[in-house]
Protein backbone atom coordinates (compact mmCIF):
# COMPACT_ATOMS: atom_id res chain seq x y z
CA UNK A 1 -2.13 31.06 50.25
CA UNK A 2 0.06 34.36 50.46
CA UNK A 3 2.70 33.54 47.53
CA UNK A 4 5.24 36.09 46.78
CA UNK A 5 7.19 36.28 43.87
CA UNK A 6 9.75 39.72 43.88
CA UNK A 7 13.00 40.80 43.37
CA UNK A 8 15.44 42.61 40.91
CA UNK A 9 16.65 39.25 39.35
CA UNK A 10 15.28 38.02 35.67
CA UNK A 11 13.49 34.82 34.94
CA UNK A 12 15.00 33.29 31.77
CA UNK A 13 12.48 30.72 30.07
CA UNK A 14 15.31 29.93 27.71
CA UNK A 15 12.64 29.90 24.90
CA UNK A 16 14.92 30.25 21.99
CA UNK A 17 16.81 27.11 23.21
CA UNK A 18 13.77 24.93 23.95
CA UNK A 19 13.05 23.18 20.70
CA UNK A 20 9.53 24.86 20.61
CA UNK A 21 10.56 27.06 18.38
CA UNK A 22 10.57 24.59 15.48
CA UNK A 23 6.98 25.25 13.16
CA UNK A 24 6.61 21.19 13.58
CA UNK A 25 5.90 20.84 16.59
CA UNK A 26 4.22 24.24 17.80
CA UNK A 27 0.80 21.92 18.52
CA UNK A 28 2.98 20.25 21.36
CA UNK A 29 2.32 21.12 24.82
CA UNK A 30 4.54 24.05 25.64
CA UNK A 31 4.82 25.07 29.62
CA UNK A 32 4.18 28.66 30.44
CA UNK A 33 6.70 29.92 32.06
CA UNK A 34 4.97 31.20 35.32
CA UNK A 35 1.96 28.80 35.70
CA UNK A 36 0.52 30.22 39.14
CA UNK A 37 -2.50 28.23 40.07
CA UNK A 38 -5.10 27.90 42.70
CA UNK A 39 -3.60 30.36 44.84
CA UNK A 40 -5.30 33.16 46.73
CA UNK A 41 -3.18 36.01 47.60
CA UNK A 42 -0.78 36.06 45.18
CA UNK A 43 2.04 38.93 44.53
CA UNK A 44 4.33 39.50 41.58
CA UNK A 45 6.60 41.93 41.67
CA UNK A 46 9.60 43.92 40.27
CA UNK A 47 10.77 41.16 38.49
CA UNK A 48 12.73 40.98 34.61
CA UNK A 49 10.44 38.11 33.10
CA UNK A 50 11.89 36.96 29.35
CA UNK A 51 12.50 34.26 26.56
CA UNK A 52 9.30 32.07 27.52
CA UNK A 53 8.23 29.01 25.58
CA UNK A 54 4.50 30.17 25.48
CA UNK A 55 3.07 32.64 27.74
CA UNK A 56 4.95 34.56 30.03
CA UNK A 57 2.70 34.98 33.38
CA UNK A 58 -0.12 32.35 33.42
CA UNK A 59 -2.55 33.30 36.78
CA UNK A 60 -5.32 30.73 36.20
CA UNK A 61 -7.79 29.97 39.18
CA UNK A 62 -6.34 32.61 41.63
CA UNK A 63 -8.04 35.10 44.09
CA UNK A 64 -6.46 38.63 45.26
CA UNK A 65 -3.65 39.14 42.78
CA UNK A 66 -1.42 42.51 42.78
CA UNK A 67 1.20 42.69 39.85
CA UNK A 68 3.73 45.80 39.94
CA UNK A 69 6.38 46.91 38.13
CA UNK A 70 7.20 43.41 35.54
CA UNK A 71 9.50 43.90 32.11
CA UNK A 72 8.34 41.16 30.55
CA UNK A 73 10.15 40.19 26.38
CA UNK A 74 9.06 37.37 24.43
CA UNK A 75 10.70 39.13 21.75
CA UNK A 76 14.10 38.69 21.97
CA UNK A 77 16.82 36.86 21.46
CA UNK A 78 13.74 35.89 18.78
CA UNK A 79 9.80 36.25 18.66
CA UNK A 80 8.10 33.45 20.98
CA UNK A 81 4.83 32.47 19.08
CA UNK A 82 1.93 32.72 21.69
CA UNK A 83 4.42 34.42 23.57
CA UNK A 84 1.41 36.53 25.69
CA UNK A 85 2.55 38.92 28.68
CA UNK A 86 0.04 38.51 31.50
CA UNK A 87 -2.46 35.98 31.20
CA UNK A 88 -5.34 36.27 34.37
CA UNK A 89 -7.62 33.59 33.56
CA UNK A 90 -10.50 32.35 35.66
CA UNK A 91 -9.25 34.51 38.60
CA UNK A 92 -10.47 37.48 40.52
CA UNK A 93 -9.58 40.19 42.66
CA UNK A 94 -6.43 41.21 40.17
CA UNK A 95 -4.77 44.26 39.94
CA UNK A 96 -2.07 45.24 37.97
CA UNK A 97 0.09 47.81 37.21
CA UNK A 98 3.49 49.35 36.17
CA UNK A 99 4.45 47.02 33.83
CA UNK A 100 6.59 47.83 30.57
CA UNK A 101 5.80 44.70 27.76
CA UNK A 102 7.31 43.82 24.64
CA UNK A 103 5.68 40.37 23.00
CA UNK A 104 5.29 38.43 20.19
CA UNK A 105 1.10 38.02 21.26
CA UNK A 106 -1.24 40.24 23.44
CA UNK A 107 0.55 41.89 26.09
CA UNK A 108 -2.35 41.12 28.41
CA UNK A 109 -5.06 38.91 27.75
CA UNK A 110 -7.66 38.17 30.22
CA UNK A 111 -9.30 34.61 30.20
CA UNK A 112 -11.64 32.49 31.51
CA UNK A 113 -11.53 28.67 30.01
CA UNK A 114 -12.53 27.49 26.26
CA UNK A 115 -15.55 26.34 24.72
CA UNK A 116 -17.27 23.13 26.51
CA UNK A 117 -14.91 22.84 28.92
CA UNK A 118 -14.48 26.03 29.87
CA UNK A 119 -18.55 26.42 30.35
CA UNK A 120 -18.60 23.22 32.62
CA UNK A 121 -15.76 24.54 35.17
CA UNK A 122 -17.57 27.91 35.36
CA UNK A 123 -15.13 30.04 36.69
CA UNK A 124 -15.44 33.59 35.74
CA UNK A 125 -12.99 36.26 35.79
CA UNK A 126 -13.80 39.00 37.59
CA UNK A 127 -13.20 42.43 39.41
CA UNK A 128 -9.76 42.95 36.89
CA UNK A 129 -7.91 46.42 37.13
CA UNK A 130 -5.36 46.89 34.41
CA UNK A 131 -3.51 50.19 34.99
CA UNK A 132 -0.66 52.76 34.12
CA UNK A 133 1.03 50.23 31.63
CA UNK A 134 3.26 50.85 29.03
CA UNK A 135 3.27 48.41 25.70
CA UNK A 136 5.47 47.63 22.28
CA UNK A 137 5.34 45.06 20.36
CA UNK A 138 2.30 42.92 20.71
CA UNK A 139 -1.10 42.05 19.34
CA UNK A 140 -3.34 43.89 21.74
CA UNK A 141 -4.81 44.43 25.25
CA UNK A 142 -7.02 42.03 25.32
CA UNK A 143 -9.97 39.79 26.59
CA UNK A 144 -10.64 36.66 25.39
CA UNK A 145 -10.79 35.20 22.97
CA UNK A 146 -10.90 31.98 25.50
CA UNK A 147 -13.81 33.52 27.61
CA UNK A 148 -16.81 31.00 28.07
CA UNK A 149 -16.75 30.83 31.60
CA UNK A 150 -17.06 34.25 32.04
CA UNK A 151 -15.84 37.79 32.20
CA UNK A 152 -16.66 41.02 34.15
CA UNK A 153 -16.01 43.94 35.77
CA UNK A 154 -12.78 44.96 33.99
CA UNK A 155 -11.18 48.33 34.27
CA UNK A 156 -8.19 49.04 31.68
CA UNK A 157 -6.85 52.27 32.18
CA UNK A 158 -4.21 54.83 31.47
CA UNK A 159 -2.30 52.93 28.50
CA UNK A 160 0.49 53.81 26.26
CA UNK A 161 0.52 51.48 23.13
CA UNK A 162 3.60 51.89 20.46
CA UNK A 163 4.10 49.45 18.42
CA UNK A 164 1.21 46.93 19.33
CA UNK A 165 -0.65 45.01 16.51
CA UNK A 166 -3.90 46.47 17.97
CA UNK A 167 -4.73 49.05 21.30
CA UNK A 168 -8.09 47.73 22.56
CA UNK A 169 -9.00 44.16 21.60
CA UNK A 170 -12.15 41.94 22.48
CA UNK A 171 -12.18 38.88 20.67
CA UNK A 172 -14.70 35.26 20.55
CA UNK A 173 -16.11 33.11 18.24
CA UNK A 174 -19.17 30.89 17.50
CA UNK A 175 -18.51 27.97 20.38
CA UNK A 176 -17.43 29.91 23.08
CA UNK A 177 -20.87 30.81 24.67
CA UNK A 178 -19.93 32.89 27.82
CA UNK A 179 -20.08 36.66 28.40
CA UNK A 180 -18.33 39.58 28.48
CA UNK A 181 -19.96 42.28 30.25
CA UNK A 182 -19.31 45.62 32.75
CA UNK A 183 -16.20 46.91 30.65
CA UNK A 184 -14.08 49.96 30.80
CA UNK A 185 -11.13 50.85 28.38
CA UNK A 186 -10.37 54.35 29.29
CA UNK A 187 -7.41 56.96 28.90
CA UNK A 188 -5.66 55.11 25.75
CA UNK A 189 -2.66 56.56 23.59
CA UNK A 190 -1.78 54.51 20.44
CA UNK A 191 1.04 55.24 18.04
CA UNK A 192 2.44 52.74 15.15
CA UNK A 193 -0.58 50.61 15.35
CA UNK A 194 -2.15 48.35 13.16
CA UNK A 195 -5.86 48.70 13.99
CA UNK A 196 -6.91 50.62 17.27
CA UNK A 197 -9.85 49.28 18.39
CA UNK A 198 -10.92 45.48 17.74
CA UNK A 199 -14.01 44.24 18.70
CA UNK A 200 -14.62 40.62 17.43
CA UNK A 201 -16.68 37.69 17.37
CA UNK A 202 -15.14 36.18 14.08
CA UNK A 203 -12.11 35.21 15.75
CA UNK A 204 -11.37 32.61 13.95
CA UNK A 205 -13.39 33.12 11.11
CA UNK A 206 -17.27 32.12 10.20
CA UNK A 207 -18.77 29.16 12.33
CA UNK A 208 -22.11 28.34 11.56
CA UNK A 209 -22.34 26.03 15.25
CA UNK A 210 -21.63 26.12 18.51
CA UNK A 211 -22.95 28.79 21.65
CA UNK A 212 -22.61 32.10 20.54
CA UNK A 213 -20.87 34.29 23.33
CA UNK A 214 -22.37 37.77 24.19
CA UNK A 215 -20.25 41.14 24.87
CA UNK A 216 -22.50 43.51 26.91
CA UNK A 217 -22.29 47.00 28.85
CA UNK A 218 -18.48 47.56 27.43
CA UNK A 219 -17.27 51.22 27.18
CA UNK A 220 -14.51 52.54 25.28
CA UNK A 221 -13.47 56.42 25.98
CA UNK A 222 -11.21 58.60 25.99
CA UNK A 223 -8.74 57.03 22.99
CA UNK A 224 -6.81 58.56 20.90
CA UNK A 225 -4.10 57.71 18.23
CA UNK A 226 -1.52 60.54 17.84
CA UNK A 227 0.01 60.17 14.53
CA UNK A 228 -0.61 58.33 11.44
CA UNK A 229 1.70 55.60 12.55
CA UNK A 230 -1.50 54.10 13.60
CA UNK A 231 -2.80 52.30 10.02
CA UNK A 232 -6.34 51.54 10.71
CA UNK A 233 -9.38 52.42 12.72
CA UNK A 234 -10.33 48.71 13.31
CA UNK A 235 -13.48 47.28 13.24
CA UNK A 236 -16.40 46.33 15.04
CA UNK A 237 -17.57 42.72 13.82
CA UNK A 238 -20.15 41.00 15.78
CA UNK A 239 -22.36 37.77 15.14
CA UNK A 240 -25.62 38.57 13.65
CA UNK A 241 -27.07 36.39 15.89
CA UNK A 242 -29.95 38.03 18.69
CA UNK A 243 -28.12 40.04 21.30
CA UNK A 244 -24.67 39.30 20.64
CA UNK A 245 -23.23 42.57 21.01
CA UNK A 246 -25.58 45.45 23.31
CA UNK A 247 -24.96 48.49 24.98
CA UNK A 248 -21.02 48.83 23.51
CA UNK A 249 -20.11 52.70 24.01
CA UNK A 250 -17.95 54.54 22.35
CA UNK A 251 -17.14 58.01 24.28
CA UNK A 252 -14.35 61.17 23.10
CA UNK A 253 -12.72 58.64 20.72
CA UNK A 254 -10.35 60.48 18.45
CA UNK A 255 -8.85 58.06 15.67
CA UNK A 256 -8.68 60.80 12.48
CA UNK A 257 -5.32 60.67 12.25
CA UNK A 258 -5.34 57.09 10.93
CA UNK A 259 -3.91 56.55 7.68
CA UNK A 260 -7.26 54.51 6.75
CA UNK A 261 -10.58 56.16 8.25
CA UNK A 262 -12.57 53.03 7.54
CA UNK A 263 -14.53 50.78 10.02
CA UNK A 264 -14.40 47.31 8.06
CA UNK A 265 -16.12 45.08 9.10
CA UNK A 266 -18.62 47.02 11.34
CA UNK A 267 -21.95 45.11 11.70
CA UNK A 268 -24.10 43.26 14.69
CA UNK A 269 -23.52 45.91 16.63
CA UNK A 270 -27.34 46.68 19.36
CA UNK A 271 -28.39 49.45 21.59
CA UNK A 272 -25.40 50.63 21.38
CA UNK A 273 -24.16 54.53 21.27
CA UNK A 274 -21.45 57.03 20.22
CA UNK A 275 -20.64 60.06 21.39
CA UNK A 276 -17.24 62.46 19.75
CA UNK A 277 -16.52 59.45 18.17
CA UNK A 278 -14.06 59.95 14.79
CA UNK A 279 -14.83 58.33 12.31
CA UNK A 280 -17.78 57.80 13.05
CA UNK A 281 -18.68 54.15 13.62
CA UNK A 282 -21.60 53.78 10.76
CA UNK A 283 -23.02 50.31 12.33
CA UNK A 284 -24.12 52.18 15.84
């Protein structure tokens, strides 16, 4: 209980030097470099975070969780793959804000255990706050795509995303099961981009078995990309399976100055709505 991690000094996972970096052997078992578990009231604070082996700031079955002010780099001296910035996962009660990220995966990717296993420990994430964050390089801000214990009632707000692979990204596959419900992305700027919004339940491309998970009551407004640095709208590419994707909302979404004004794939999508979307999303 009551763990406090703060300070100006900089955490050095010494990534580069670790041996992990060698292609052969990136199926080993690399650390994370903060692995904070099982702890309830848990601070992290004004700290330089860099060079991990895997990801950067692991929270995994923690309660009341405040996160301020973190650089975190998995970038440099060289890219760190699976180098993610702040990983909650299976925790609740987590707020976090005032961080400036620069990685070599998502920036932040909220979690909540893996298939089977992650179904039979049944610990959710929930009551997340994500806000006033600043992000480079990086695949996304993201849930999932580990999710099948649970996810809900996230709030990711007031974003600045230059240089990311993607700006909003939800992401699960056929085996997952779970849910991922009582979203907000709000307030999002996005310049040199690769797709803006993903929303995506081929993660890892077609599966034919497994639990299918579900993404419900998710709303995406107020985003905007403000150049054509930002190459594609995205896509919005849901299992045609039931219910798999309802009541998604897409509200004062301004992506027409993308270089390609295409939503591909865009399909699966139920009861779901637009409103000042551009383009508009033709699956809706």
């Amino acid at each position: 209980k009551n763990v406090t991690l703060k300070g100006s000094g900089t955490i050095n996972g010494n990534g580069a030097e670790s041996g992990f970096t060698n292609d052969k052997i990136y199926s080993a078992f690399r650390p994370t470099l903060l692995g904070l578990t099982w702890i309830q009231g848990l601070t992290i604070t004004d700290l330089t975070i860099i060079n991990p082996t895997f990801w950067t700031v692991h929270v995994l079955f923690c309660k009341d969780v405040y996160i301020a002010r973190l650089k975190i780099d998995s970038i440099n001296p060289i890219p760190i793959h699976n180098g993610d910035g702040i990983d909650p996962d299976s925790s609740s009660n987590v707020f976090i804000e005032d961080c400036h990220i620069n990685t070599n995966d998502d920036v932040i990717a909220v979690k909540s255990g893996k298939n089977a296993d992650g179904r039979l420990v049944g610990i959710p994430s929930n009551n997340i706050t994500v806000i006033n964050m600043s992000f480079e390089h990086g695949h996304g801000v993201a849930i999932g795509s580990e999710m099948s214990g649970g996810v809900s009632d996230v709030l990711i707000s007031n974003i600045t995303c230059n240089g990311t692979g993607a700006g909003v990204k939800i992401k699960s596959e056929r085996g997952r099961g779970g849910i991922i419900e009582n979203v907000v992305y709000e307030n999002i700027k996005l310049s040199n981009i690769g797709q803006a919004i993903i929303i995506q339940q081929h993660y890892n491309g077609d599966k034919s078995v497994g639990e299918a998970p579900t993404f419900k009551n998710i709303t995406l407004r107020n985003i905007q990309a403000l150049d054509d640095t930002v190459v594609n709208v995205g896509q919005v590419d849901c299992l045609l399976l039931g219910e798999s994707c309802v009541d998604i909302k897409f509200e004062n979404i301004d992506l027409s100055k993308a270089k390609n004004q295409t939503w591909a794939p865009c399909n699966g999508v139920r009861s779901s709505s637009q409103l000042n979307v551009l383009p508009i999303i033709p699956c809706l």
